[in-house]
N, C-alpha and C. Protein backbone atom coordinates (compact mmCIF):
# COMPACT_ATOMS: atom_id res chain seq x y z
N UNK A 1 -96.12 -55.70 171.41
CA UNK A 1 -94.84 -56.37 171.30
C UNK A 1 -94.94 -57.47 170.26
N UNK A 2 -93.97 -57.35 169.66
CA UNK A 2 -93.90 -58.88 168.67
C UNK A 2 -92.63 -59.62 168.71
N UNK A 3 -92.97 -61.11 168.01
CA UNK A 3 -91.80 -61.59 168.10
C UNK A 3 -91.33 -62.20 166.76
N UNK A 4 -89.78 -62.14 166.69
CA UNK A 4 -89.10 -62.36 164.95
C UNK A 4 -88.68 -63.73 164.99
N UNK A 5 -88.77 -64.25 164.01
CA UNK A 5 -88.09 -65.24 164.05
C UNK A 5 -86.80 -65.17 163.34
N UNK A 6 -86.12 -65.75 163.87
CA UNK A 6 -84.58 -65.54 163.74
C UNK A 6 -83.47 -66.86 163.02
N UNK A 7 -82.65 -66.58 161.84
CA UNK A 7 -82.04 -67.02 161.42
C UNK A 7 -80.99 -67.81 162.31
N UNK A 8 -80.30 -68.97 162.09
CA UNK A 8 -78.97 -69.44 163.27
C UNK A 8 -78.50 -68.30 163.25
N UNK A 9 -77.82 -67.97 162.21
CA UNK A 9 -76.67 -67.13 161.90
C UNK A 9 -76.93 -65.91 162.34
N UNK A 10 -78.23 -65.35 162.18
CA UNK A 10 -78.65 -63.87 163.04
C UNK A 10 -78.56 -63.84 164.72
N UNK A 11 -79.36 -65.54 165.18
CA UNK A 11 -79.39 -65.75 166.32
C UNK A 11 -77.81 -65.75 166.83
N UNK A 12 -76.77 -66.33 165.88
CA UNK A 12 -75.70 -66.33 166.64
C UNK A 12 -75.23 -65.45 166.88
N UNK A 13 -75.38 -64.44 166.32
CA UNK A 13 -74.38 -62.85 165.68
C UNK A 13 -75.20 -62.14 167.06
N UNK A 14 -75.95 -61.99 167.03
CA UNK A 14 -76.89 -61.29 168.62
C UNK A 14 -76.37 -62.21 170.03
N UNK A 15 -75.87 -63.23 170.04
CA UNK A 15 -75.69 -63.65 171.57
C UNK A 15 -73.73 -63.95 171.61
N UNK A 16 -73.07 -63.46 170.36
CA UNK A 16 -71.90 -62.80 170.27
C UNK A 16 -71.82 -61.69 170.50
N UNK A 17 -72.66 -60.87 170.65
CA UNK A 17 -72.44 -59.20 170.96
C UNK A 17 -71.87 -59.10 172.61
N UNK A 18 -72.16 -58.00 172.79
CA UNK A 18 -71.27 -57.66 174.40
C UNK A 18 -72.74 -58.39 175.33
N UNK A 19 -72.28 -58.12 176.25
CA UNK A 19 -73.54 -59.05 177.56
C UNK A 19 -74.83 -58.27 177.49
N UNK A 20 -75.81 -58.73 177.28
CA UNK A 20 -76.93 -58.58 177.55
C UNK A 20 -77.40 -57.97 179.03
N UNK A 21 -77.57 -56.38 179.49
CA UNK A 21 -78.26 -56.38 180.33
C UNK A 21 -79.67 -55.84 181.09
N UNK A 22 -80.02 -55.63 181.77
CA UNK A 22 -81.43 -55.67 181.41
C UNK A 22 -81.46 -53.81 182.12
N UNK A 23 -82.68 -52.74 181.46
CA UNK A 23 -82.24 -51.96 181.89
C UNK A 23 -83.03 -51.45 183.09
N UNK A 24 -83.79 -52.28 183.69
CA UNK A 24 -84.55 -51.74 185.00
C UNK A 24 -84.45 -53.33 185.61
N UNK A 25 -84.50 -53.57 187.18
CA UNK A 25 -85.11 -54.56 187.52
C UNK A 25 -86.13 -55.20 187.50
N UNK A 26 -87.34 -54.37 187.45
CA UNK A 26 -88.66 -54.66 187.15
C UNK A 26 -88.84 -55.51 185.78
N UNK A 27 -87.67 -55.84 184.56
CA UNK A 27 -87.88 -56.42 183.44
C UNK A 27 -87.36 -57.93 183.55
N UNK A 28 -86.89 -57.62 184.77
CA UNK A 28 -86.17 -59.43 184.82
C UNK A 28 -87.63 -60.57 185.40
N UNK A 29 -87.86 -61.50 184.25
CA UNK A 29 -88.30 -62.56 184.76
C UNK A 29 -88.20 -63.05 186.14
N UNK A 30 -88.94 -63.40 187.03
CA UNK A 30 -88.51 -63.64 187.90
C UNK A 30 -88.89 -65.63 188.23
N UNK A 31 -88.40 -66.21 189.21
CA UNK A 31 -89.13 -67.82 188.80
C UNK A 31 -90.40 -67.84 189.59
N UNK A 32 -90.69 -66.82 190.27
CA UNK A 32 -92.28 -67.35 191.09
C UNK A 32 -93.32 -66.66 189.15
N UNK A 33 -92.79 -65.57 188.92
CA UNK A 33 -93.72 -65.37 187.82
C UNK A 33 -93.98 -66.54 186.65
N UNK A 34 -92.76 -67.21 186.57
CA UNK A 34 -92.89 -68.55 185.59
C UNK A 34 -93.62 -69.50 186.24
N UNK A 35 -93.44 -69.58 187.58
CA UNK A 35 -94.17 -71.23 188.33
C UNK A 35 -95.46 -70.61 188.17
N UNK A 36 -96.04 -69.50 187.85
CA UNK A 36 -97.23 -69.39 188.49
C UNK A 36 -97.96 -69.19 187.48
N UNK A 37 -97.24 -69.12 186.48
CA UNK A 37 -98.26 -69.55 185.09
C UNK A 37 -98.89 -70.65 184.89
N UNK A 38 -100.24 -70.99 184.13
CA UNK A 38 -100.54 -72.12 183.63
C UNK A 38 -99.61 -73.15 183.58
N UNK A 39 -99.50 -72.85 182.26
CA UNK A 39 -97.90 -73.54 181.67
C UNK A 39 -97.08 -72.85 181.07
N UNK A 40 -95.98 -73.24 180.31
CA UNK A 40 -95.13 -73.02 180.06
C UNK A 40 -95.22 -71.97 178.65
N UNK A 41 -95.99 -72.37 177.68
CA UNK A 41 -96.46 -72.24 176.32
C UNK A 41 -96.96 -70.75 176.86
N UNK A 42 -98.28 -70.83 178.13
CA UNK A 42 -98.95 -69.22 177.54
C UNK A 42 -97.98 -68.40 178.76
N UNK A 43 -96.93 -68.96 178.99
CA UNK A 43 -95.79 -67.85 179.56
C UNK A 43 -95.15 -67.16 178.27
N UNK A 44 -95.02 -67.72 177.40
CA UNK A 44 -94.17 -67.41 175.97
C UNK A 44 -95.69 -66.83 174.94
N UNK A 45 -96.28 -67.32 175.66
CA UNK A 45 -97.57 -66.46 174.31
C UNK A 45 -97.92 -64.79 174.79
N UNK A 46 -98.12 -64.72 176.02
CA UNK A 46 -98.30 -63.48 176.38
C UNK A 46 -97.09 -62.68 176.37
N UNK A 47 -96.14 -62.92 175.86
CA UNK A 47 -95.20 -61.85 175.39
C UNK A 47 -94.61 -60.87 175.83
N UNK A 48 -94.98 -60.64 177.74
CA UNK A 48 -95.14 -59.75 178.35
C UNK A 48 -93.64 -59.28 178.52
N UNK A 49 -92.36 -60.44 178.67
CA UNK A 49 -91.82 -59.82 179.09
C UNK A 49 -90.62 -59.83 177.91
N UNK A 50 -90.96 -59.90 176.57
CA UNK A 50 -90.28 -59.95 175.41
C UNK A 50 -89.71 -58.82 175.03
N UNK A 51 -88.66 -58.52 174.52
CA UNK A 51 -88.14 -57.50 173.45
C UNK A 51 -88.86 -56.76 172.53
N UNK A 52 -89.42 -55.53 172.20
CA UNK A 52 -90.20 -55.37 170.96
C UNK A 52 -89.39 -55.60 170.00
N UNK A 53 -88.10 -55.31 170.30
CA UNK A 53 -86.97 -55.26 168.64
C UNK A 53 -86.72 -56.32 168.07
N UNK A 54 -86.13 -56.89 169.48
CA UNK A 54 -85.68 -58.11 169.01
C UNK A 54 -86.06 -59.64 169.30
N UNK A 55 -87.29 -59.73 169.96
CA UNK A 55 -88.13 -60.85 170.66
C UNK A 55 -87.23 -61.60 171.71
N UNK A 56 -86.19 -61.29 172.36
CA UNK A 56 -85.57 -62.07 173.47
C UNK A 56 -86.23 -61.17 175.00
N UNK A 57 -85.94 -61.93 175.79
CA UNK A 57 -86.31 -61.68 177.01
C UNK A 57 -85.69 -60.14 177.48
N UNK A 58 -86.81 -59.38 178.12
CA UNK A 58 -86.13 -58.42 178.39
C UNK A 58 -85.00 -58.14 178.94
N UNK A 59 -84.65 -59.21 179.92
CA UNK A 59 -83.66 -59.08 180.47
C UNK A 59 -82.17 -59.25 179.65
N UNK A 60 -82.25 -60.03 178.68
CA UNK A 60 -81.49 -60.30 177.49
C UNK A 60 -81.42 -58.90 176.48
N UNK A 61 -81.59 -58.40 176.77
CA UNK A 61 -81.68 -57.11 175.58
C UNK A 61 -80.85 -57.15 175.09
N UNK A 62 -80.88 -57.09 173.52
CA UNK A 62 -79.53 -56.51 172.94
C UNK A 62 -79.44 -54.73 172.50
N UNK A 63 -78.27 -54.73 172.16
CA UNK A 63 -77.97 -53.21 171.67
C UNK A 63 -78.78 -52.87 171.30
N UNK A 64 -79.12 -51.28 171.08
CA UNK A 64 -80.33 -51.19 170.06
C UNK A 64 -79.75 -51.19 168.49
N UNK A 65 -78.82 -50.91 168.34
CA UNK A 65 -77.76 -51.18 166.84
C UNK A 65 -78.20 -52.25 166.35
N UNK A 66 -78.10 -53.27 166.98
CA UNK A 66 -78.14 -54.59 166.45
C UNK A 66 -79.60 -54.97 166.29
N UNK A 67 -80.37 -54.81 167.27
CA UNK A 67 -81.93 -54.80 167.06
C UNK A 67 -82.26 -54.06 165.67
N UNK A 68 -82.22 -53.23 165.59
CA UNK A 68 -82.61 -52.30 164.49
C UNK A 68 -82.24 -53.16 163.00
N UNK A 69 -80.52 -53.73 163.35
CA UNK A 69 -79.96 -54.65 161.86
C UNK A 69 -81.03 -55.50 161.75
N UNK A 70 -81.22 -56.34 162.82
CA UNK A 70 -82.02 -57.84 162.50
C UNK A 70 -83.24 -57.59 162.26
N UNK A 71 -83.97 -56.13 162.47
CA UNK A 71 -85.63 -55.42 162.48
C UNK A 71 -85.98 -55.28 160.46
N UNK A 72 -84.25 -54.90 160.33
CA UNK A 72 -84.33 -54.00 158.75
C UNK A 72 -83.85 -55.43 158.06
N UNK A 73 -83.13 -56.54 158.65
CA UNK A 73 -83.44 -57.47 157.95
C UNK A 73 -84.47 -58.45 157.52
N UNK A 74 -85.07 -58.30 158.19
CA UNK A 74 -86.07 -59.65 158.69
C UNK A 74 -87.35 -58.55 157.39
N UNK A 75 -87.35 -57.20 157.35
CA UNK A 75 -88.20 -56.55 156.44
C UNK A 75 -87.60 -56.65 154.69
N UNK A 76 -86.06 -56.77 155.12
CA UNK A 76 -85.94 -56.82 153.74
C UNK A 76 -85.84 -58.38 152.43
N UNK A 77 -85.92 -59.23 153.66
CA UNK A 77 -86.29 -60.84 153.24
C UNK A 77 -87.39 -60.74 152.38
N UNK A 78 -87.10 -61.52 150.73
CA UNK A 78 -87.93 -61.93 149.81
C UNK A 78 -87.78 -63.13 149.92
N UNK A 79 -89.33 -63.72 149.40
CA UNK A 79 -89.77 -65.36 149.36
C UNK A 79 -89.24 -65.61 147.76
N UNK A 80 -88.03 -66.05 147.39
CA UNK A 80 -88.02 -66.60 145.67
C UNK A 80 -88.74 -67.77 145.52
N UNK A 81 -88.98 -67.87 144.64
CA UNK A 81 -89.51 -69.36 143.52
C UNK A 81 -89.64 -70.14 144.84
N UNK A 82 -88.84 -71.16 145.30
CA UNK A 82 -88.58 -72.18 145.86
C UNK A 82 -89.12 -72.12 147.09
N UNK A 83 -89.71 -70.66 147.77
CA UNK A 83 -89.95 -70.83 149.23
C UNK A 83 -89.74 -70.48 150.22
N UNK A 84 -88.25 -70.36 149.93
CA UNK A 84 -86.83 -70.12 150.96
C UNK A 84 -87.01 -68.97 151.00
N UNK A 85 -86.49 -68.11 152.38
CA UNK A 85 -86.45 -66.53 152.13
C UNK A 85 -84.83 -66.36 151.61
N UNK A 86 -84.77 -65.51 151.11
CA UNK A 86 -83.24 -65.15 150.92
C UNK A 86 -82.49 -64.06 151.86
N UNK A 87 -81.70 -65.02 152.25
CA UNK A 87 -80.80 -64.34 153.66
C UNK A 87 -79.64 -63.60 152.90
N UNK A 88 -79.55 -62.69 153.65
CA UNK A 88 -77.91 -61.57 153.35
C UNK A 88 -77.04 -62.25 154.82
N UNK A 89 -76.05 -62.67 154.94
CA UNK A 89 -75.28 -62.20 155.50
C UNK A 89 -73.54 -61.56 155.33
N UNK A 90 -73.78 -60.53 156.38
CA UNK A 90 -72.10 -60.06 156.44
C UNK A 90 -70.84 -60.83 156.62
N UNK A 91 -69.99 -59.88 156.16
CA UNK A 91 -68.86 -60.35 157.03
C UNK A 91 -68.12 -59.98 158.05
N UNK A 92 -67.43 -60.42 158.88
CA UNK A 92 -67.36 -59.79 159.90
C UNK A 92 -66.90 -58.47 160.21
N UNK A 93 -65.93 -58.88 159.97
CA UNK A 93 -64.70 -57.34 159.67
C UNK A 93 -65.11 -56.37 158.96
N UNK A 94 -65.43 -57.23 157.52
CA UNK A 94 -65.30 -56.26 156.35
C UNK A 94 -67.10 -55.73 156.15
N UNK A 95 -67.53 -56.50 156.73
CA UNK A 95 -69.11 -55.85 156.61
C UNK A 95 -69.78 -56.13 154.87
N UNK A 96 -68.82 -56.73 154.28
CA UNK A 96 -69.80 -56.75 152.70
C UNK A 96 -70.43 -57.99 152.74
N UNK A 97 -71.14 -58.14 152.35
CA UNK A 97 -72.40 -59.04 152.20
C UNK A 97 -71.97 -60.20 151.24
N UNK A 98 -72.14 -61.31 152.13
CA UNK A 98 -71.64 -62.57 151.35
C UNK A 98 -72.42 -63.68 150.72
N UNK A 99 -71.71 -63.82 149.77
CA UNK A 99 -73.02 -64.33 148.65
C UNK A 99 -71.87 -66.04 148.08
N UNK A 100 -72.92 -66.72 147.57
CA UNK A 100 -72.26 -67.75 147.24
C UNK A 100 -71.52 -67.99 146.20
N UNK A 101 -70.69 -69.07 146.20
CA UNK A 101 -69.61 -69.07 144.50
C UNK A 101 -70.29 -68.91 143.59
N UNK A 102 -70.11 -68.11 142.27
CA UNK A 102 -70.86 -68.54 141.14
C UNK A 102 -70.15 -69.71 140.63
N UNK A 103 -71.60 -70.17 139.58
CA UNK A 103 -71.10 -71.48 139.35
C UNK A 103 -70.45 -70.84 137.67
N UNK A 104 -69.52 -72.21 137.57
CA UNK A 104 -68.74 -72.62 136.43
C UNK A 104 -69.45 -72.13 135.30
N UNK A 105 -69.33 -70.94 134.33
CA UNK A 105 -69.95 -70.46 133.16
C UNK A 105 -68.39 -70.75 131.73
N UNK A 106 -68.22 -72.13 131.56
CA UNK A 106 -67.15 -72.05 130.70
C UNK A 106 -67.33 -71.34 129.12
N UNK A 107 -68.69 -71.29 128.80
CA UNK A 107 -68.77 -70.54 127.88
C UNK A 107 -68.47 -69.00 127.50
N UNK A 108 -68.42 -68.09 128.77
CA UNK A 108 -67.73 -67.05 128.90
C UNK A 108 -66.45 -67.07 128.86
N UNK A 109 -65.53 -68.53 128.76
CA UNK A 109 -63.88 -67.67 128.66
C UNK A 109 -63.62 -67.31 127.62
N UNK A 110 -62.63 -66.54 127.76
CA UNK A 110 -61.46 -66.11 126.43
C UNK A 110 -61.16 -67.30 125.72
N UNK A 111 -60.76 -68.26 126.20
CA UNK A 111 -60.00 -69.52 125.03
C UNK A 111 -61.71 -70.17 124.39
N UNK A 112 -62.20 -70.41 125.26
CA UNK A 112 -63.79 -70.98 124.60
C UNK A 112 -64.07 -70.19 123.91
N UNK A 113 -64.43 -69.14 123.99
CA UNK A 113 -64.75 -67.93 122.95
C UNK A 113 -63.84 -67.96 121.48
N UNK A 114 -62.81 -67.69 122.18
CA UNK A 114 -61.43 -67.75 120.60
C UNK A 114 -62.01 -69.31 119.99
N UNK A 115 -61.69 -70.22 120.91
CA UNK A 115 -61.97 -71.55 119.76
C UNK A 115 -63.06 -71.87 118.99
N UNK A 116 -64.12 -71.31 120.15
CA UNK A 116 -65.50 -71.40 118.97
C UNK A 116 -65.76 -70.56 117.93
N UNK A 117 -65.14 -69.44 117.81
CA UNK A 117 -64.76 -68.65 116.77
C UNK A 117 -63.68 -69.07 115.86
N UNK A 118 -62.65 -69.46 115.83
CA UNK A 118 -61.60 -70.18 115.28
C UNK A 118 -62.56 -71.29 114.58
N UNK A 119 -63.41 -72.37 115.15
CA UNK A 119 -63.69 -73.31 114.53
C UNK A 119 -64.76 -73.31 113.68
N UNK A 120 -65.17 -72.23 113.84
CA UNK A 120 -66.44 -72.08 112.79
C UNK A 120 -65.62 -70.89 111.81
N UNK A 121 -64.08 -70.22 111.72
CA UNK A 121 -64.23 -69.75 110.63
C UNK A 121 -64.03 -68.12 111.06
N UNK A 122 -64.78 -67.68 111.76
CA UNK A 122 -64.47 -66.47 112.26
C UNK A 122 -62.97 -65.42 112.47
N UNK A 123 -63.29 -64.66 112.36
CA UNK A 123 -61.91 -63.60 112.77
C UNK A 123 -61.97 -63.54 114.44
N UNK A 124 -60.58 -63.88 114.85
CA UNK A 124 -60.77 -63.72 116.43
C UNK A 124 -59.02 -63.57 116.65
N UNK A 125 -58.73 -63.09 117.79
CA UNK A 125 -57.64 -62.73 118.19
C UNK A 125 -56.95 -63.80 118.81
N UNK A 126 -56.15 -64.18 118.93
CA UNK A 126 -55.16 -65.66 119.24
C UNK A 126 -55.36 -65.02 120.70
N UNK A 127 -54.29 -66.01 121.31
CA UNK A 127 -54.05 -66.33 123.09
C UNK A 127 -52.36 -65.17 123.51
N UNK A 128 -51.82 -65.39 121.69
CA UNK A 128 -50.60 -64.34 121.86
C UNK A 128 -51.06 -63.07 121.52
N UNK A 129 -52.34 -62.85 121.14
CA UNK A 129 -53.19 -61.29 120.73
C UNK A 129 -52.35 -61.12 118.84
N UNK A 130 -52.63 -61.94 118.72
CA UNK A 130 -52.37 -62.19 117.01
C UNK A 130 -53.89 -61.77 116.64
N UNK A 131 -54.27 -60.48 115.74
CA UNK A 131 -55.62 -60.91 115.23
C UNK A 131 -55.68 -62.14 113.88
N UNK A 132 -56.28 -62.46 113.89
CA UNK A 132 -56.37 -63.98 112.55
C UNK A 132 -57.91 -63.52 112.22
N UNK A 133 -57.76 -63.75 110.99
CA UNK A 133 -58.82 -63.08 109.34
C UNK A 133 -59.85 -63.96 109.58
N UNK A 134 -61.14 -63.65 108.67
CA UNK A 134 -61.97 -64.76 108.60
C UNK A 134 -61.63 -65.94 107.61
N UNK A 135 -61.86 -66.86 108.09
CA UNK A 135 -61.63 -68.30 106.40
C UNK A 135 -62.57 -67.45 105.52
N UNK A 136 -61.98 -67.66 104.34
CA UNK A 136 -62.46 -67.41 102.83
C UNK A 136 -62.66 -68.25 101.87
N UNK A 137 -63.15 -68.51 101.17
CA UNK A 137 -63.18 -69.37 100.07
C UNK A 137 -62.12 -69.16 98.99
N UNK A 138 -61.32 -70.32 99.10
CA UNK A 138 -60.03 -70.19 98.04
C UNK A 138 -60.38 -69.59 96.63
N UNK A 139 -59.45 -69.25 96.32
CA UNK A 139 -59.75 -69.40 94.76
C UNK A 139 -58.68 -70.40 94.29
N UNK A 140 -59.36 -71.00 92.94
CA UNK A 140 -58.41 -72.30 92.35
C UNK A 140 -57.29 -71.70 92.11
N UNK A 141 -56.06 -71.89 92.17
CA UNK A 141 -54.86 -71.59 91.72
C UNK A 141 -54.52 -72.66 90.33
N UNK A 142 -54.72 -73.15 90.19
CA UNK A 142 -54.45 -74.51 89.03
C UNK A 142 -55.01 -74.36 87.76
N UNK A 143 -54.71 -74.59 86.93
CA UNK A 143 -55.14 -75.07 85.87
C UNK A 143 -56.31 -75.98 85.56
N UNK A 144 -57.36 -75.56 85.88
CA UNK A 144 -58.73 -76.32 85.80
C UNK A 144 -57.93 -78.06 84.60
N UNK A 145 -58.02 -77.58 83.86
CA UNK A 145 -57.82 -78.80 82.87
C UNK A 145 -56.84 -79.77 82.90
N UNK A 146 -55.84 -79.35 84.22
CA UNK A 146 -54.59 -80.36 84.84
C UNK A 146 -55.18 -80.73 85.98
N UNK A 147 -55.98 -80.44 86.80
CA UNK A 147 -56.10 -80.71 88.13
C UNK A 147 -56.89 -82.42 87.97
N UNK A 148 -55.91 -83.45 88.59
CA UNK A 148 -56.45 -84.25 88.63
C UNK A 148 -57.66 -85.00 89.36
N UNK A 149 -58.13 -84.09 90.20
CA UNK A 149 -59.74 -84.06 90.75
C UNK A 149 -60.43 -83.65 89.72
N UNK A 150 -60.43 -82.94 88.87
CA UNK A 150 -61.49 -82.22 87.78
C UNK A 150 -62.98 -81.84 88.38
N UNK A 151 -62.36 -80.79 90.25
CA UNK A 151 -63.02 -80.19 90.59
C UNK A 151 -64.13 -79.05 89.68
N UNK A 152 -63.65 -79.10 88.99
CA UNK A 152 -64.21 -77.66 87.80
C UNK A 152 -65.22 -78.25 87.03
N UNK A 153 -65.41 -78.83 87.31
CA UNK A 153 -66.26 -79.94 85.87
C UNK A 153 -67.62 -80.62 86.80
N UNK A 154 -67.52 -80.68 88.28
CA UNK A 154 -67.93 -81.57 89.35
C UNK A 154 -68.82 -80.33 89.76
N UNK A 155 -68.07 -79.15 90.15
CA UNK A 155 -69.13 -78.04 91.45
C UNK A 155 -68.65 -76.51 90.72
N UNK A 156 -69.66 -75.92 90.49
CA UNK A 156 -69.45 -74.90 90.31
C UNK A 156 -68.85 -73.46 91.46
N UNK A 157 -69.44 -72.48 91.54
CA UNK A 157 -68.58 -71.89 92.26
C UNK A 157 -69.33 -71.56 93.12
N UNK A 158 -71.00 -71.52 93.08
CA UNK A 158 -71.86 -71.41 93.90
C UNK A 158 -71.91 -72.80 94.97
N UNK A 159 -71.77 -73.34 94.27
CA UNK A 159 -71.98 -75.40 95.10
C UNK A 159 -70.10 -74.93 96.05
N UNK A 160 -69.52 -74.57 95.55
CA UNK A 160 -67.93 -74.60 95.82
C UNK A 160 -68.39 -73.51 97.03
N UNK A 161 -68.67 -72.77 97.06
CA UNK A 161 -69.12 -71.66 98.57
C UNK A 161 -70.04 -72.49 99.07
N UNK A 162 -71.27 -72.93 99.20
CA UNK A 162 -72.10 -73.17 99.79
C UNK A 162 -71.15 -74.73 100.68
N UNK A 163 -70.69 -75.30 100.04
CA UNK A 163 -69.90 -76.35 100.76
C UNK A 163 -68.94 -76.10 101.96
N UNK A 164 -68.28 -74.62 101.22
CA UNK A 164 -67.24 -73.57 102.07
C UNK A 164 -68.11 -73.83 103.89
N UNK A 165 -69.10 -73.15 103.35
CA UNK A 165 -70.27 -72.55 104.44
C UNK A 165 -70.54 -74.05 105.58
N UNK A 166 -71.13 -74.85 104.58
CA UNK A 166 -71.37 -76.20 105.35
C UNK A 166 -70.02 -76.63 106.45
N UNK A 167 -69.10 -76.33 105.87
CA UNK A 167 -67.65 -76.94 106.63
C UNK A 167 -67.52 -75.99 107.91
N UNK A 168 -67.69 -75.20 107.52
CA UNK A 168 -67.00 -73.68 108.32
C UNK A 168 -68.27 -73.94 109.77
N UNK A 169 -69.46 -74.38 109.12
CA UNK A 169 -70.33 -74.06 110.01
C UNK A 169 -70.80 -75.25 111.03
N UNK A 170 -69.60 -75.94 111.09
CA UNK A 170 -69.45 -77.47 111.58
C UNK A 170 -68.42 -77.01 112.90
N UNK A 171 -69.02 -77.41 114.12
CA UNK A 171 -67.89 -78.08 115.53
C UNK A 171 -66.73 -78.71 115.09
N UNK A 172 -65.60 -78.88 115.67
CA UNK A 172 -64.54 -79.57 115.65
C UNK A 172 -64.84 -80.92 115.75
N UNK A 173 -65.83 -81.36 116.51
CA UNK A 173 -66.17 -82.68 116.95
C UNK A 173 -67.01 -83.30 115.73
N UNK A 174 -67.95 -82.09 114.78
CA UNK A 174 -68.75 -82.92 113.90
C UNK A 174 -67.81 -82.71 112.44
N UNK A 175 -66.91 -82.31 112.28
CA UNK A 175 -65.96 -82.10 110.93
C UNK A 175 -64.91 -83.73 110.93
């Protein structure tokens, strides 16, 4: 015989089931067999009158359904990183296995996505499903020799892209 140790939440889910009863008389504890132990401790060490399935008192038996759940759980518990075993539990009704919120991943939305694409320059599809082009590097429209910057004279066209690049490749926050 052995005995499991048991989760609250497993422990609770087993003494919510229908009544526990025992299936011979001969399995019920009786109190001259407890007084007449040592003590108390090697009444619970000798195991005699324990559950194999589910380590409660024989007389406590549960279903064998439910024994068997908490037998195939307690085998399918992994120790992660930290120590902890990792518990499954159900739900009631619905029986699917409940797991905790994921946390906040804002880098996966749609608008984060569009803007960080938008701000570096990229082709990305608007919020109204507009597709929008990649930024390009202008070309001068002007008259080099009127333009009163006398950009043309200052950066050539290689320095004039590579600057393109520097801008484009800047956060909203560092532009």
């Amino acid at each position: 015989m052995k005995i499991i140790d048991f989760d609250i939440a497993e422990y609770c889910d087993v003494i919510n089931q229908e009544a526990h009863t025992p299936s011979t008389s001969t399995e019920l504890a009786t109190t001259s067999e407890i007084e007449s132990s040592d003590s108390s401790m090697d009444f619970y060490k000798s195991k005699a009158l324990l559950c194999e399935l589910c380590g409660f008192f024989k007389g406590y038996q549960c279903k064998p359904e439910v024994c068997s759940n908490v037998v195939l759980s307690e085998k399918n518990l992994a120790v992660n990183e930290h120590g902890y075993a990792a518990q499954k539990f159900l739900h009631k009704t619905t029986k699917k296995q409940l797991t905790r919120k994921r946390n906040c991943n804002k880098s996966e939305w749609k608008s984060i996505k569009r803007r960080t694409l938008r701000q570096s320059g990229q082709a990305y599809v608007s919020a109204s499903c507009i597709s929008r082009l990649a930024k390009k590097v202008k070309i001068c429209k002007r008259d080099h020799t009127t333009c009163r910057y006398e950009c043309f004279s200052k950066f050539s066209d290689e320095e004039r892209h590579e600057i393109y690049e520097e801008h484009w490749s800047l956060t909203e926050d560092q532009k």
